[in-house]
C-alpha atoms as a PDB file:
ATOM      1  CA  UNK A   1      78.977 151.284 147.677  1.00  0.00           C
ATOM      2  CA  UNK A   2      80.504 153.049 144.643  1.00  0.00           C
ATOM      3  CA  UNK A   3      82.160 155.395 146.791  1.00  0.00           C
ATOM      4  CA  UNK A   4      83.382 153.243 148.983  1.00  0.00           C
ATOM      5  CA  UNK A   5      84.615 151.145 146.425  1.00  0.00           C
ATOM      6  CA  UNK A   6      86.521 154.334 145.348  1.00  0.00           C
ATOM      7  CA  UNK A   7      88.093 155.191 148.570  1.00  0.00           C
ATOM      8  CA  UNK A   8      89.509 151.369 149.180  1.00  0.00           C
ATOM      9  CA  UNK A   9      90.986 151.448 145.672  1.00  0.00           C
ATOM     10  CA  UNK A  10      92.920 155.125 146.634  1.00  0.00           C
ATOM     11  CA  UNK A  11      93.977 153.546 149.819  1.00  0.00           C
ATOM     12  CA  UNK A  12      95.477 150.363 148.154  1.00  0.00           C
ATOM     13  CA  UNK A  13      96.465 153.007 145.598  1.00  0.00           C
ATOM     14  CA  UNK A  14      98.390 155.422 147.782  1.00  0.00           C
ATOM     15  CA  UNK A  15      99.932 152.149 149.850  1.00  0.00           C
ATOM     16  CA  UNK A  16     101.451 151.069 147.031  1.00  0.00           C
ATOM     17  CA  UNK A  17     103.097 154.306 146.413  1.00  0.00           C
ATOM     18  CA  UNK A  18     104.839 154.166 149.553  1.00  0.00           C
ATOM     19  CA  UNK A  19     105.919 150.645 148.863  1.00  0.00           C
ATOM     20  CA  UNK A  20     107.498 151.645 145.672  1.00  0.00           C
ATOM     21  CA  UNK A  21     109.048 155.250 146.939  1.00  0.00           C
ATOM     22  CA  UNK A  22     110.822 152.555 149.208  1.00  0.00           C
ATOM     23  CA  UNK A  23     111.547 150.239 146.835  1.00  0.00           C
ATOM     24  CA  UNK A  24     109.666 146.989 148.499  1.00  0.00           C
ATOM     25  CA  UNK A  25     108.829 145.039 145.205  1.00  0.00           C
ATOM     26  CA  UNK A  26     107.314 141.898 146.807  1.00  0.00           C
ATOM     27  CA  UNK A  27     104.450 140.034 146.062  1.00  0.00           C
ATOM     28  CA  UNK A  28     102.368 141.684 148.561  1.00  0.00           C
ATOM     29  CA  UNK A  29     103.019 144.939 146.319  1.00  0.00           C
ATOM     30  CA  UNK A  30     101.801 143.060 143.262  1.00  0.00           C
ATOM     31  CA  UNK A  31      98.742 141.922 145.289  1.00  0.00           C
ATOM     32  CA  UNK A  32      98.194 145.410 146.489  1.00  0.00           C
ATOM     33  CA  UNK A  33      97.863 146.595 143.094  1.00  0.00           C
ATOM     34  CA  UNK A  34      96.137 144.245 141.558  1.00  0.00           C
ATOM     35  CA  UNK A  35      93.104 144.324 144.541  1.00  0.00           C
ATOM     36  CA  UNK A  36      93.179 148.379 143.885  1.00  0.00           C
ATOM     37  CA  UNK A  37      92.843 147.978 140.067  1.00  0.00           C
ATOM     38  CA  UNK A  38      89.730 145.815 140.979  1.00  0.00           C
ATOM     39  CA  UNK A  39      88.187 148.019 143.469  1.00  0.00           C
ATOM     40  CA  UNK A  40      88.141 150.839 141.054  1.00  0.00           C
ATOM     41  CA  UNK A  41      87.077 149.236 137.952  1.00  0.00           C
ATOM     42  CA  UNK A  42      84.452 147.458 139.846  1.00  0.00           C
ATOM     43  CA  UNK A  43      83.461 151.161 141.393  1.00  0.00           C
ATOM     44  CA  UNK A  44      84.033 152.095 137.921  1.00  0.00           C
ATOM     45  CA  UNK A  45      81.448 149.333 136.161  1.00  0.00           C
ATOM     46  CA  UNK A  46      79.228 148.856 139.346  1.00  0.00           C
ATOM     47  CA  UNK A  47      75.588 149.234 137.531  1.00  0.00           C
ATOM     48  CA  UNK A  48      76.983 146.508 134.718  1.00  0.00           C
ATOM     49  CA  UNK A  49      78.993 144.032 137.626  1.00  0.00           C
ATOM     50  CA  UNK A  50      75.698 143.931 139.221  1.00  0.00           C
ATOM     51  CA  UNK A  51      73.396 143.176 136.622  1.00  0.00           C
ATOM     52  CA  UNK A  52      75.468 140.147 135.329  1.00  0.00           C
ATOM     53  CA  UNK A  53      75.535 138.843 138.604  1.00  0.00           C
ATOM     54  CA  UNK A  54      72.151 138.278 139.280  1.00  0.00           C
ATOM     55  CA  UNK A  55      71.912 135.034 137.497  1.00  0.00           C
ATOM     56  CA  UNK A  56      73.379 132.449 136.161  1.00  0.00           C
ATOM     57  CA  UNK A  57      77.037 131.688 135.585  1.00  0.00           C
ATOM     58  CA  UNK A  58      77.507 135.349 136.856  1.00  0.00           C
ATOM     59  CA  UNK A  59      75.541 134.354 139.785  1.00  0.00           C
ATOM     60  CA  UNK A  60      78.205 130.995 140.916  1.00  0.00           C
ATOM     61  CA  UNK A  61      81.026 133.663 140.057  1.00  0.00           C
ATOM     62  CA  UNK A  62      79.695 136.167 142.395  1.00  0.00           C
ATOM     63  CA  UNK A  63      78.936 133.594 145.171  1.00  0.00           C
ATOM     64  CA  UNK A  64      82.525 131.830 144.211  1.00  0.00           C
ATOM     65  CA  UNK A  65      84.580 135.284 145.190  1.00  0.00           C
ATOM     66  CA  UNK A  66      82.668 135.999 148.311  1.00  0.00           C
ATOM     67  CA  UNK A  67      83.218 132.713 149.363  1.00  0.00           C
ATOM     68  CA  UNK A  68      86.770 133.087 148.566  1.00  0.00           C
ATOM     69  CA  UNK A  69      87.263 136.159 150.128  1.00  0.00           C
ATOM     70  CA  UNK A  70      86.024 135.103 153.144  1.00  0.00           C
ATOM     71  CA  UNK A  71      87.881 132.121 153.215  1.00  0.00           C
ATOM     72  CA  UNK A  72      90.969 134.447 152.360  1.00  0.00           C
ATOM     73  CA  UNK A  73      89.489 136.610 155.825  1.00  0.00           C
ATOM     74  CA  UNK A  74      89.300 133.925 157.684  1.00  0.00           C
ATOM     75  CA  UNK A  75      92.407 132.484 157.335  1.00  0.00           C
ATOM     76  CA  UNK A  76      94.534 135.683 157.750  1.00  0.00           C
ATOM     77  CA  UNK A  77      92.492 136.502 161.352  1.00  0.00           C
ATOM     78  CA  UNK A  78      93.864 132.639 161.912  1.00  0.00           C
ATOM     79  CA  UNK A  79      97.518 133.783 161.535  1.00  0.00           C
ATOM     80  CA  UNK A  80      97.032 137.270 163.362  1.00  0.00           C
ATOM     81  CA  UNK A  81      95.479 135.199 166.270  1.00  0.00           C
ATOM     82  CA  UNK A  82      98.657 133.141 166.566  1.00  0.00           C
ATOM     83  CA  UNK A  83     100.990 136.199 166.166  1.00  0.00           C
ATOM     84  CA  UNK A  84     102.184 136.641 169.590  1.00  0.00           C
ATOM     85  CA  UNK A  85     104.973 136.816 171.964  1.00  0.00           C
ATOM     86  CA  UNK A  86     106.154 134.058 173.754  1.00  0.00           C
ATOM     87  CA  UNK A  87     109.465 134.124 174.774  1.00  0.00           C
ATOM     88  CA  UNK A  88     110.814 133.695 178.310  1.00  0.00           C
ATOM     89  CA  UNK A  89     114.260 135.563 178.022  1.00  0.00           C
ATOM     90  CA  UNK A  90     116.106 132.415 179.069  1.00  0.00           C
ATOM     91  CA  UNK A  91     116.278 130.578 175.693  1.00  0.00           C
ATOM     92  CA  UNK A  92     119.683 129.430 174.553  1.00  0.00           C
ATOM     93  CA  UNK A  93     119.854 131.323 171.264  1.00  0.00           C
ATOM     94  CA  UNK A  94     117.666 133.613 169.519  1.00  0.00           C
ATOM     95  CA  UNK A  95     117.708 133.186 165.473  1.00  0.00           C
ATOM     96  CA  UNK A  96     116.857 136.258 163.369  1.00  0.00           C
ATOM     97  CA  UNK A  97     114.787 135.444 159.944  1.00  0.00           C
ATOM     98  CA  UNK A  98     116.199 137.167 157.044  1.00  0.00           C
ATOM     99  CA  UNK A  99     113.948 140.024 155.197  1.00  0.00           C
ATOM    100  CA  UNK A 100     115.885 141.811 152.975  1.00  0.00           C
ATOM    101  CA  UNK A 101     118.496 144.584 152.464  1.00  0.00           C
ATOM    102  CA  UNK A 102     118.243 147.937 150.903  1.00  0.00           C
ATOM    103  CA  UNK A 103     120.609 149.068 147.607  1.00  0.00           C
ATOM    104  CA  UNK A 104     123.487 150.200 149.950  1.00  0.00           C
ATOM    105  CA  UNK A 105     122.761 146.869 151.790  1.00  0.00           C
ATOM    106  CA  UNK A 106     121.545 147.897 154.894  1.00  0.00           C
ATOM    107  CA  UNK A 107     118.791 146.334 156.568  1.00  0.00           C
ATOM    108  CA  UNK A 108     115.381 147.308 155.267  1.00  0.00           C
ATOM    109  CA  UNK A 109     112.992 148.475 157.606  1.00  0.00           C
ATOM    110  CA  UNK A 110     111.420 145.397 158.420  1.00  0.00           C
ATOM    111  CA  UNK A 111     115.042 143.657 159.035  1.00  0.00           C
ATOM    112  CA  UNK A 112     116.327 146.760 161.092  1.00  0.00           C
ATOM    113  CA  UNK A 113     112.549 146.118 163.001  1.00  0.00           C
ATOM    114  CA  UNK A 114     113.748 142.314 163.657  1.00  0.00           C
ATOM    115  CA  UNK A 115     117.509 142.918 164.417  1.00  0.00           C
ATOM    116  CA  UNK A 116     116.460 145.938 167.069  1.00  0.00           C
ATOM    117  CA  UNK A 117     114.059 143.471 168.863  1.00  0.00           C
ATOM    118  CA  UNK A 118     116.937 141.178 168.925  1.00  0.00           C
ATOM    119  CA  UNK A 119     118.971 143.223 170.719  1.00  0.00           C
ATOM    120  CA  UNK A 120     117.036 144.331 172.768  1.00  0.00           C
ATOM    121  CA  UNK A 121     116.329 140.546 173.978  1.00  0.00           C
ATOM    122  CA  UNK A 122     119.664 140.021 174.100  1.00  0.00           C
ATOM    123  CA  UNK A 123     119.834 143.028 177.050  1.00  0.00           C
ATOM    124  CA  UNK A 124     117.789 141.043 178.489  1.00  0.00           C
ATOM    125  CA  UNK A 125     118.978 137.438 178.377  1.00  0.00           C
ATOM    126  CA  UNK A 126     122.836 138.352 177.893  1.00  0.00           C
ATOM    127  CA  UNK A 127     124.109 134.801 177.543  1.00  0.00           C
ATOM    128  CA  UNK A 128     122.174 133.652 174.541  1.00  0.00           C
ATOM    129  CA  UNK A 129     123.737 132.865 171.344  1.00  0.00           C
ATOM    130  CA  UNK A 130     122.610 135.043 168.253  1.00  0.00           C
ATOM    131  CA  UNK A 131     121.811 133.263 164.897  1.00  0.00           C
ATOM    132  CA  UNK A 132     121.618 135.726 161.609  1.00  0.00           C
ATOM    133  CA  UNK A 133     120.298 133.776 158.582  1.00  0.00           C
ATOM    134  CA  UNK A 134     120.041 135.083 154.887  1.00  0.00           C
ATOM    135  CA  UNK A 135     121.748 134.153 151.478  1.00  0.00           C
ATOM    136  CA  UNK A 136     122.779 136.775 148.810  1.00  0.00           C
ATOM    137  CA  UNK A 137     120.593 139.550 148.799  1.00  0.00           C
ATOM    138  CA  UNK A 138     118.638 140.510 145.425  1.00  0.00           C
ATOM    139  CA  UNK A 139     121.273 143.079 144.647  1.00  0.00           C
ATOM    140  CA  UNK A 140     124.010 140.875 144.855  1.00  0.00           C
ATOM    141  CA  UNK A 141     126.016 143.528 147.133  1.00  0.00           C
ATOM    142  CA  UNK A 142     126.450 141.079 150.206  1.00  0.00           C
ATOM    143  CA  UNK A 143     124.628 138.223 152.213  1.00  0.00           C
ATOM    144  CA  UNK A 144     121.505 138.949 154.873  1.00  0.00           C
ATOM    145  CA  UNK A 145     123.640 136.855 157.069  1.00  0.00           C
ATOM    146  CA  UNK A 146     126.770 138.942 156.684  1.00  0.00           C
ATOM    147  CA  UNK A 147     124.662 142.447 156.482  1.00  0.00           C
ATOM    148  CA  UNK A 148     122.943 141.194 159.920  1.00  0.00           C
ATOM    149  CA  UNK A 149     126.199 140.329 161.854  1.00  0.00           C
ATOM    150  CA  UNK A 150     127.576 143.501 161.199  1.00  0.00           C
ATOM    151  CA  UNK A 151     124.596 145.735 162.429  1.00  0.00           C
ATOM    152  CA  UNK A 152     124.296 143.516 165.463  1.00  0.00           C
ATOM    153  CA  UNK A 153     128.283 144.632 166.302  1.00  0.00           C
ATOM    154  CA  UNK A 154     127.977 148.032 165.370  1.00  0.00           C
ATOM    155  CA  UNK A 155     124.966 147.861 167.918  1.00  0.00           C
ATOM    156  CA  UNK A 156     127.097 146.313 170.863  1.00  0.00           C
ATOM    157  CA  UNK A 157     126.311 142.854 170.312  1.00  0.00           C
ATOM    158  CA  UNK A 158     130.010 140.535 171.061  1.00  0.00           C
ATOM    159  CA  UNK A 159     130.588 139.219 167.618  1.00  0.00           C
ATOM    160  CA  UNK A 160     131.670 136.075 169.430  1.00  0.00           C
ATOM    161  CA  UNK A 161     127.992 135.534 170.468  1.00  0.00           C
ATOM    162  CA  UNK A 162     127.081 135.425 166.404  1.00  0.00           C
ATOM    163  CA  UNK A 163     126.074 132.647 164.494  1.00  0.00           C
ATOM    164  CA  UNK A 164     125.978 133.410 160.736  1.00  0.00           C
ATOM    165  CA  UNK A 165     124.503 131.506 157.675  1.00  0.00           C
ATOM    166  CA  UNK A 166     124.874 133.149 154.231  1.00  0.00           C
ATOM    167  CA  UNK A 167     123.133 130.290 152.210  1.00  0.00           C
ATOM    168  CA  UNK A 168     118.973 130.582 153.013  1.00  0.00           C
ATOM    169  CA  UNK A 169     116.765 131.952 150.292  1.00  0.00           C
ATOM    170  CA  UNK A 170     113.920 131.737 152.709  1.00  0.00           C
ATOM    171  CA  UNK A 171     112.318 130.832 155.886  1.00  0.00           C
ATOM    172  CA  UNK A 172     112.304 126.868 155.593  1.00  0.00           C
ATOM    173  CA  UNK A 173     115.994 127.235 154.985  1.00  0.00           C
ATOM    174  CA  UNK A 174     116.633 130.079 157.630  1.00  0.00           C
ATOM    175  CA  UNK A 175     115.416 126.830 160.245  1.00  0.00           C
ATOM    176  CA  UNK A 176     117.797 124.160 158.875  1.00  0.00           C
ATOM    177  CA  UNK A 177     120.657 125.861 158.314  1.00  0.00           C
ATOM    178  CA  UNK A 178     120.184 127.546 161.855  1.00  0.00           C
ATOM    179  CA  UNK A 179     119.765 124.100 163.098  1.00  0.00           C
ATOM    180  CA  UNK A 180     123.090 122.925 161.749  1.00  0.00           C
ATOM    181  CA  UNK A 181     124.695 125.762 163.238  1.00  0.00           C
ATOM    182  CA  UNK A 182     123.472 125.262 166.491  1.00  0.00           C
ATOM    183  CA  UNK A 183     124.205 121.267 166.429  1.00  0.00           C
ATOM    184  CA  UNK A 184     127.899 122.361 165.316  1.00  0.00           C
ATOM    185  CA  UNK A 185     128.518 124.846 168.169  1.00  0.00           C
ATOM    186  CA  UNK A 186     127.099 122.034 170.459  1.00  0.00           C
ATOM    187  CA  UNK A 187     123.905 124.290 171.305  1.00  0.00           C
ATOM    188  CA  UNK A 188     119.991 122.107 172.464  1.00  0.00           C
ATOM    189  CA  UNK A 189     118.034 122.713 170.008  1.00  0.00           C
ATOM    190  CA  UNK A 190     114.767 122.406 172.639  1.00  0.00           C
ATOM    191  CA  UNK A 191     115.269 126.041 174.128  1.00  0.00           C
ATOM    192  CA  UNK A 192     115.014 128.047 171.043  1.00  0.00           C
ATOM    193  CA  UNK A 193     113.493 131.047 170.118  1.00  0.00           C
ATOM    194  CA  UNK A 194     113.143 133.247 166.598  1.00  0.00           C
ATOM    195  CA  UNK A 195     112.210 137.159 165.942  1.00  0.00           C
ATOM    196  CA  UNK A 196     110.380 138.105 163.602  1.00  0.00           C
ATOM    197  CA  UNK A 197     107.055 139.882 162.729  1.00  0.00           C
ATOM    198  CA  UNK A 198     103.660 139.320 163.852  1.00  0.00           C
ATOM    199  CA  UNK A 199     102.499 138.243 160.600  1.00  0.00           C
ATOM    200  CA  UNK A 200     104.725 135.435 159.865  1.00  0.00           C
ATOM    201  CA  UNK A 201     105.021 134.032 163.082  1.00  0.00           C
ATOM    202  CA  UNK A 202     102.716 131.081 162.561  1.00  0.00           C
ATOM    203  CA  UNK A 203     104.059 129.796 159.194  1.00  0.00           C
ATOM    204  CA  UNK A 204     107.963 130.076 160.964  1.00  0.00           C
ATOM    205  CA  UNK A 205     106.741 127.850 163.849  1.00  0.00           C
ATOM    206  CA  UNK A 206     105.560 125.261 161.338  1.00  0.00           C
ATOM    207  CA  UNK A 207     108.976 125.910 159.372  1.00  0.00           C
ATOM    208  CA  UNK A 208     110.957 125.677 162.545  1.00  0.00           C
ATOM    209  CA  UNK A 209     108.973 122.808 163.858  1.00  0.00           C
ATOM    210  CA  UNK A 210     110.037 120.727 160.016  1.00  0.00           C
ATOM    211  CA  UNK A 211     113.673 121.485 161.123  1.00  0.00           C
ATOM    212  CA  UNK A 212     113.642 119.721 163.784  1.00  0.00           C
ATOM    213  CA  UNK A 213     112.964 122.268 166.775  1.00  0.00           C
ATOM    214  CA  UNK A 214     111.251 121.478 169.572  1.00  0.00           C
ATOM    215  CA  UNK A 215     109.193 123.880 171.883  1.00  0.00           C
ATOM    216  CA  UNK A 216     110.292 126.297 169.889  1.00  0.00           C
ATOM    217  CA  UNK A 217     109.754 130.521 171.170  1.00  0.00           C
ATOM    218  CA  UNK A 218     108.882 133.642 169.221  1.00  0.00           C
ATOM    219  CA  UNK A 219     109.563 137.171 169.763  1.00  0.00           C
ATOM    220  CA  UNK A 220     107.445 139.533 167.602  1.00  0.00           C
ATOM    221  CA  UNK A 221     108.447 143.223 166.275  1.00  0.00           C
ATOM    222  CA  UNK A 222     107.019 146.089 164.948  1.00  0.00           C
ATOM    223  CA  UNK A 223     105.784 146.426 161.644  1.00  0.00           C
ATOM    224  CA  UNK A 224     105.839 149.257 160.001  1.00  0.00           C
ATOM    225  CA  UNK A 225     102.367 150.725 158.927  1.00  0.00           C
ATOM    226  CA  UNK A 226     102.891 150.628 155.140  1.00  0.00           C
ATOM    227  CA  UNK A 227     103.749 146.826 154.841  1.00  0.00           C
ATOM    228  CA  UNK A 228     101.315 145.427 157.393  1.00  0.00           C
ATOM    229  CA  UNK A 229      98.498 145.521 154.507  1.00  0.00           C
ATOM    230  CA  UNK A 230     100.805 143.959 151.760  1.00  0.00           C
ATOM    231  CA  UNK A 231     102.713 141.631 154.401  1.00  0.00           C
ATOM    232  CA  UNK A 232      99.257 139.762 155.577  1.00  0.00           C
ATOM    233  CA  UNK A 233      98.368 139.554 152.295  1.00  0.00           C
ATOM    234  CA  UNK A 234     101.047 137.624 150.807  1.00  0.00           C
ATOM    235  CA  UNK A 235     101.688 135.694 154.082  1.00  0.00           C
ATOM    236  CA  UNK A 236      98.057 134.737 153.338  1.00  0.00           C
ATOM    237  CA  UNK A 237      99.175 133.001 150.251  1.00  0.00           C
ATOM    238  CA  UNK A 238     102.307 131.931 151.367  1.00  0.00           C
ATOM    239  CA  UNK A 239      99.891 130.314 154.131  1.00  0.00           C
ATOM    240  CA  UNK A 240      97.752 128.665 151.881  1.00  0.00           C
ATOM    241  CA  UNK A 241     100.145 127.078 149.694  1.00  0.00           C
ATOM    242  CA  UNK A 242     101.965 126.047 152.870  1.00  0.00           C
ATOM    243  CA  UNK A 243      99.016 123.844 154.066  1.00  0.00           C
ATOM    244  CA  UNK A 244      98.249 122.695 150.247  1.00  0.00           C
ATOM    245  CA  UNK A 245     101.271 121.390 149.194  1.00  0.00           C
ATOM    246  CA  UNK A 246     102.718 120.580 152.833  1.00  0.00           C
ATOM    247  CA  UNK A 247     105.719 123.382 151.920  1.00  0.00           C
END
């Protein structure tokens, strides 16, 4: 157990290392840290852990954090169950969530991921309408929206087939600004679909389905190895607090 304890801590370790070589501060890096500084000192203090756990109060707090954990298991297979595909390729418009830029503000990976599936959908249904959503980006060079629309046209995408908002800070917003977009250009809001990534495509239904949209599709990308850990761990929470405080 000690070992193994070990080799999940250097895992979480060396993950977060990536994550920070590419400068992805996010709460799932946090998380990632924090669950490989417990791993090792738990390795670490295994014989002592162990023997304070055996009764009493250290006995509810053990049970309390396996229950937890697999409550925490449980509800992240929940959301990977529901991350699929289910787009036709005959939906009116296709909105892109927002994820990010990089310093030079480019897309970061996971944007670049969500823009490339886009167009690729779009060489596939070539008469749907394109909405890019995202407010100032944390280094204040330029909006997601903005950074978005001009990847799409330097990718071949008609700039005429663009719908930009520069004003959501997240995914709740990404949905209602899209929706006023699409109600301003005159667009149903019943064929609709959104790209993003596997992860966070069930708490974006329940965000699109608050806007308003009905019936609504999703497209998912690839995720790049290094976030996939971090990203279902803070969609966990993100989850949770979703279905606590009806967010």
């Amino acid at each position: 157990m000690r070992i193994f304890l070990y080799i999940l801590s250097a895992l979480f370790t060396l993950d977060s290392i990536v994550l920070i070589g590419r400068k992805s501060f996010t709460l799932g890096l946090v998380i990632m840290i924090a669950i490989s500084i417990a791993f090792f000192v738990l390795a670490k203090y295994l014989d002592f852990f162990t023997s304070v756990t055996t009764s009493g109060v250290g006995l509810y707090i053990k049970y309390t954090v396996l229950l937890g954990t697999f409550c925490f298991l449980l509800l992240a297979a929940f959301i990977l169950a529901n991350a699929r595909t289910t787009v036709t390729y005959n939906e009116d418009a296709i909105i892109v969530l927002g994820c990010g830029l990089n310093s030079d503000g480019s897309p970061s990976h996971t944007l670049k991921n969500r823009l490339d599936g886009c167009i690729n959908y779009c060489s596939r249904n070539p008469d749907c309408y394109i909405v890019v959503s995202g407010g100032m980006d944390r280094f204040n060079h330029m909006t997601e929206g903005s950074a978005m629309k001009k990847y799409l046209t330097e990718n071949g995408i008609d700039r005429d087939r663009i719908l930009t908002d520069e004003k959501a800070e997240n995914t709740k917003e990404n949905f209602e600004y899209a929706m006023q977009l699409l109600a301003d250009k005159g667009i149903k809001t019943d064929n609709i679909c959104f790209v993003t990534n596997s992860f966070h495509i069930f708490r974006a239904t329940k965000y699109a389905e608050m806007a308003g949209f009905r019936h609504v599709k999703a497209l998912s990308v690839t995720t790049d190895r290094a976030v996939f850990v971090p990203a279902v761990l803070r969609e966990v929470c993100a989850v949770a607090l979703q279905i606590i405080f009806k967010y």
